[in-house]
C-alpha atoms as a PDB file:
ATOM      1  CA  UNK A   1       3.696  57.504  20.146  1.00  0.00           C
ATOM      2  CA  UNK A   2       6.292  55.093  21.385  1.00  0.00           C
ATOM      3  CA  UNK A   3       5.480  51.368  21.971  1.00  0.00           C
ATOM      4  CA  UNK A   4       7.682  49.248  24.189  1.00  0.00           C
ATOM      5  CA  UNK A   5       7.480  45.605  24.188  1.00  0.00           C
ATOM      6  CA  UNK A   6       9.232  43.031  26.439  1.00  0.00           C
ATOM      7  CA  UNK A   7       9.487  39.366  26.005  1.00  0.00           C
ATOM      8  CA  UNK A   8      11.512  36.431  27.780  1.00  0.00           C
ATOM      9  CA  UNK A   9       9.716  35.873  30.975  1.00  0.00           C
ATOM     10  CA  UNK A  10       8.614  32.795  32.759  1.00  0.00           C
ATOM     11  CA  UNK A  11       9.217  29.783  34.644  1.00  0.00           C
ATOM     12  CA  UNK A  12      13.371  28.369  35.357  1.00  0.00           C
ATOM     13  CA  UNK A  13      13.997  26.712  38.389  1.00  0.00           C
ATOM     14  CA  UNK A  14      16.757  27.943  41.023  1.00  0.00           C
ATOM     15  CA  UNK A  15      19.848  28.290  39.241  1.00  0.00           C
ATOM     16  CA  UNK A  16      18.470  28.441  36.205  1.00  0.00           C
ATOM     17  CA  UNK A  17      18.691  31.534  33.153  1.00  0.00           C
ATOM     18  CA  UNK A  18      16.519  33.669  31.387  1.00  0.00           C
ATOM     19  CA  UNK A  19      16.955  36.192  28.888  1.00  0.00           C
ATOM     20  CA  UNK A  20      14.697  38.869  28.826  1.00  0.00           C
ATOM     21  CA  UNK A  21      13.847  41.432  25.429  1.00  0.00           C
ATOM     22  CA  UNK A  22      12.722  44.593  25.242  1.00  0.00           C
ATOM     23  CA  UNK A  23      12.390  46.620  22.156  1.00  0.00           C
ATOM     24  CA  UNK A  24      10.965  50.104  21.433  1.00  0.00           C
ATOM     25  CA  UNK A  25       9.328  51.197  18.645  1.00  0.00           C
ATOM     26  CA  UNK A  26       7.656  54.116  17.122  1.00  0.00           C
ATOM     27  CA  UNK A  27       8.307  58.005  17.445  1.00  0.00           C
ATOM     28  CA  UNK A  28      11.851  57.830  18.470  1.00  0.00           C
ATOM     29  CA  UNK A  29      14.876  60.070  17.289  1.00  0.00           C
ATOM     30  CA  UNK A  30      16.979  58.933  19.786  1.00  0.00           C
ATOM     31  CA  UNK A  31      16.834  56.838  23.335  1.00  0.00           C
ATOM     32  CA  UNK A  32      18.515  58.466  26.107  1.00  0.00           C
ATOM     33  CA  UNK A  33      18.897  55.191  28.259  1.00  0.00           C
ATOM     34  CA  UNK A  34      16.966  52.027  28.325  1.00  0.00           C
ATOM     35  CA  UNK A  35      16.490  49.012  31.950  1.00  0.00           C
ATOM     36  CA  UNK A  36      14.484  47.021  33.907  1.00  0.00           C
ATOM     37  CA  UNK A  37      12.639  47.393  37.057  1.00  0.00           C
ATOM     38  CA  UNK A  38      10.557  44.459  38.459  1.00  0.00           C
ATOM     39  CA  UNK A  39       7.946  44.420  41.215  1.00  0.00           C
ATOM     40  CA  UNK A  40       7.288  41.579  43.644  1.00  0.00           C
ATOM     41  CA  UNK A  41       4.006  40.816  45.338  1.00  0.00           C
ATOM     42  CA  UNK A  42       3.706  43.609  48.073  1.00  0.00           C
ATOM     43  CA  UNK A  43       7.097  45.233  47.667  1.00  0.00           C
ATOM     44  CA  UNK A  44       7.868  48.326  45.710  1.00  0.00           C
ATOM     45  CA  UNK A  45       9.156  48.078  42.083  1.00  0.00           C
ATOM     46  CA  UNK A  46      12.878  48.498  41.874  1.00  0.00           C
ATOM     47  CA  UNK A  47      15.257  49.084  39.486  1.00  0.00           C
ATOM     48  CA  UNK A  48      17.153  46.177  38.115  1.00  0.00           C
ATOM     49  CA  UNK A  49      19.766  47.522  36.000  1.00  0.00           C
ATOM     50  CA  UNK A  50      19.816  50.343  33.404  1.00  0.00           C
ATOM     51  CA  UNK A  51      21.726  51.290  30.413  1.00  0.00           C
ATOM     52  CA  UNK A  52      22.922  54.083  28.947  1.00  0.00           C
ATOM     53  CA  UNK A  53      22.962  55.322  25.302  1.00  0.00           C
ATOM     54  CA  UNK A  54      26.912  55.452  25.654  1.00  0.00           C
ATOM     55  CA  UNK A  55      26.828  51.971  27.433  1.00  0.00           C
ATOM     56  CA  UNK A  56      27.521  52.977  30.867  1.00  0.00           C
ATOM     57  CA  UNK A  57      25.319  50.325  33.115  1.00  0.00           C
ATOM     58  CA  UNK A  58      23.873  50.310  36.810  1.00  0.00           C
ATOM     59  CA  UNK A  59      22.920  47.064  38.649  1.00  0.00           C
ATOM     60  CA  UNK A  60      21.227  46.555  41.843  1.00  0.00           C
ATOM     61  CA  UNK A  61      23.436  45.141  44.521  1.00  0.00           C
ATOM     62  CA  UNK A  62      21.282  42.190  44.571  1.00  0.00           C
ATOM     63  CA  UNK A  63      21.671  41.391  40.688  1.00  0.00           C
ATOM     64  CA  UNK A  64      25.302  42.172  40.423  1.00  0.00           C
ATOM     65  CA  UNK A  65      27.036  39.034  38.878  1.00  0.00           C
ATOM     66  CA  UNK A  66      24.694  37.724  38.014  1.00  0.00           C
ATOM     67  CA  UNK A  67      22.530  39.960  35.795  1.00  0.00           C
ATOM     68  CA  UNK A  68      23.973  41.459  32.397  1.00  0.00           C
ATOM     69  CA  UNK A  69      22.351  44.326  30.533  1.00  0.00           C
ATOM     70  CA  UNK A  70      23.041  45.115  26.958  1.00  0.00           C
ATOM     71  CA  UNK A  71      21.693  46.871  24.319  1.00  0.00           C
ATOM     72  CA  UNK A  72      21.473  47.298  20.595  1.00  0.00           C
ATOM     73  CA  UNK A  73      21.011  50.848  19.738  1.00  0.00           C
ATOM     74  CA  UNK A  74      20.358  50.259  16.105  1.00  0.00           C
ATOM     75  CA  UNK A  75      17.214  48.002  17.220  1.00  0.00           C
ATOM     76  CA  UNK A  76      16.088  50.350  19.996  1.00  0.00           C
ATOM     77  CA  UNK A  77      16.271  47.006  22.192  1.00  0.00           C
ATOM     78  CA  UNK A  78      17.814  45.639  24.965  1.00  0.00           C
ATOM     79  CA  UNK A  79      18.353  42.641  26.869  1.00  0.00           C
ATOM     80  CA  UNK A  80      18.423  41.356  30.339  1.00  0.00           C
ATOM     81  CA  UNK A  81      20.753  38.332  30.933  1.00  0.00           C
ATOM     82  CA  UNK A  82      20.030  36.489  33.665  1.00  0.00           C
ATOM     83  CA  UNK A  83      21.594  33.802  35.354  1.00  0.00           C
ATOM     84  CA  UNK A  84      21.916  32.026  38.937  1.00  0.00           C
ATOM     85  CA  UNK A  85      18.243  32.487  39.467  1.00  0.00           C
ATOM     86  CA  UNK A  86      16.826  32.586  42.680  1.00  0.00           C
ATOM     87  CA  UNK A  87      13.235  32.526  44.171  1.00  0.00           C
ATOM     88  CA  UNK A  88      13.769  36.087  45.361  1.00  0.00           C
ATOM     89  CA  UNK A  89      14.156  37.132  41.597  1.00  0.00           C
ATOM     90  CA  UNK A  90      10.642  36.360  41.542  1.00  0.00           C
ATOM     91  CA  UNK A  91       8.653  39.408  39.793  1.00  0.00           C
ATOM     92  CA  UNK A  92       7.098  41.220  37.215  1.00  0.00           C
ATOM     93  CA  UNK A  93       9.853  42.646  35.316  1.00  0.00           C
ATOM     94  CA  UNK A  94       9.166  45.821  33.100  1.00  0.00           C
ATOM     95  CA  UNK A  95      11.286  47.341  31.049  1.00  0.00           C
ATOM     96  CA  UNK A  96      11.136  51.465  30.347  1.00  0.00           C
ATOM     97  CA  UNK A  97      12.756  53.675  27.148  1.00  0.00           C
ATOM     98  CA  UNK A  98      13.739  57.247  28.075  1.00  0.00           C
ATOM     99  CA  UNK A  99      13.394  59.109  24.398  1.00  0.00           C
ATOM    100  CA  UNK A 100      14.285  62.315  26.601  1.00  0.00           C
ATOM    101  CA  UNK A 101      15.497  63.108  30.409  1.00  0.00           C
ATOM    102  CA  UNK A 102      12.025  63.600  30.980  1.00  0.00           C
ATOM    103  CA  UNK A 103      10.193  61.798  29.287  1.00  0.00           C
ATOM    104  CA  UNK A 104       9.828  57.465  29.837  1.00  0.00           C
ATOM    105  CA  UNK A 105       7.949  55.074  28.387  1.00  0.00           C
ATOM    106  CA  UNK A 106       6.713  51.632  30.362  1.00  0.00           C
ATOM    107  CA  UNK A 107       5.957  48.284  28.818  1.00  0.00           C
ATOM    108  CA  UNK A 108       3.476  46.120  29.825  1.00  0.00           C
ATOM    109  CA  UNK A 109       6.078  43.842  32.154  1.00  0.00           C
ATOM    110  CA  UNK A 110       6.855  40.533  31.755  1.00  0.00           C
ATOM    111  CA  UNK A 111       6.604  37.435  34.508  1.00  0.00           C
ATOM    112  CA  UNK A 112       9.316  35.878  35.683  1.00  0.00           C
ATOM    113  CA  UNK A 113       8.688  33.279  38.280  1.00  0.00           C
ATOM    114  CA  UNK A 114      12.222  30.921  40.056  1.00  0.00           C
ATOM    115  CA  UNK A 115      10.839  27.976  41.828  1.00  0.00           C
ATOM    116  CA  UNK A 116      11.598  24.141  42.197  1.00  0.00           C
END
């Protein structure tokens, strides 16, 4: 069994940074890639960013520049930096673990919420 675990969310104004955490534990010989999708109220979850075991990283055009993923692969975790908030950055952010190409693990999403 694999747990995943995120932490970080919650309330910054416009402008404004959060880091998010997410950290896998459990049954795992090795993580194939690690990232963040969110979800906003009636829209379809999207991916954020991802990361790769070897580093390699993909950002949605709307988070480029301002978003940084990173990871540290000897504490199954990674990170979501963000900064530059906006109120469209509004979501439930969840973070997934793939321990193989097929197989992904969710956690239980985190809330972060940009308003004045």
């Amino acid at each position: 069994q694999v747990q995943v675990v995120e932490s970080g969310g919650g309330l910054v104004q416009p402008g404004g940074s959060l880091r998010l955490s997410c950290a896998a534990s459990g049954s795992i010989f090795n993580i194939y890639a690690m990232g963040w999708y969110r979800q906003a109220p009636g829209k379809q979850r999207e991916l954020v960013a991802r990361i790769t075991s070897g580093g390699s990283t993909n950002y949605a055009d709307s988070v480029k520049g301002r978003f940084t993923i990173s990871r540290d692969n000897a504490k199954n975790t990674v990170y979501l930096q963000m900064n530059n908030l906006k109120p469209e950055d509004t979501a439930v952010y969840y973070c997934y673990t793939d321990i193989t190409a097929t197989t992904r693990y969710w956690g239980q999403g985190t809330q972060v919420t940009v308003s004045s």
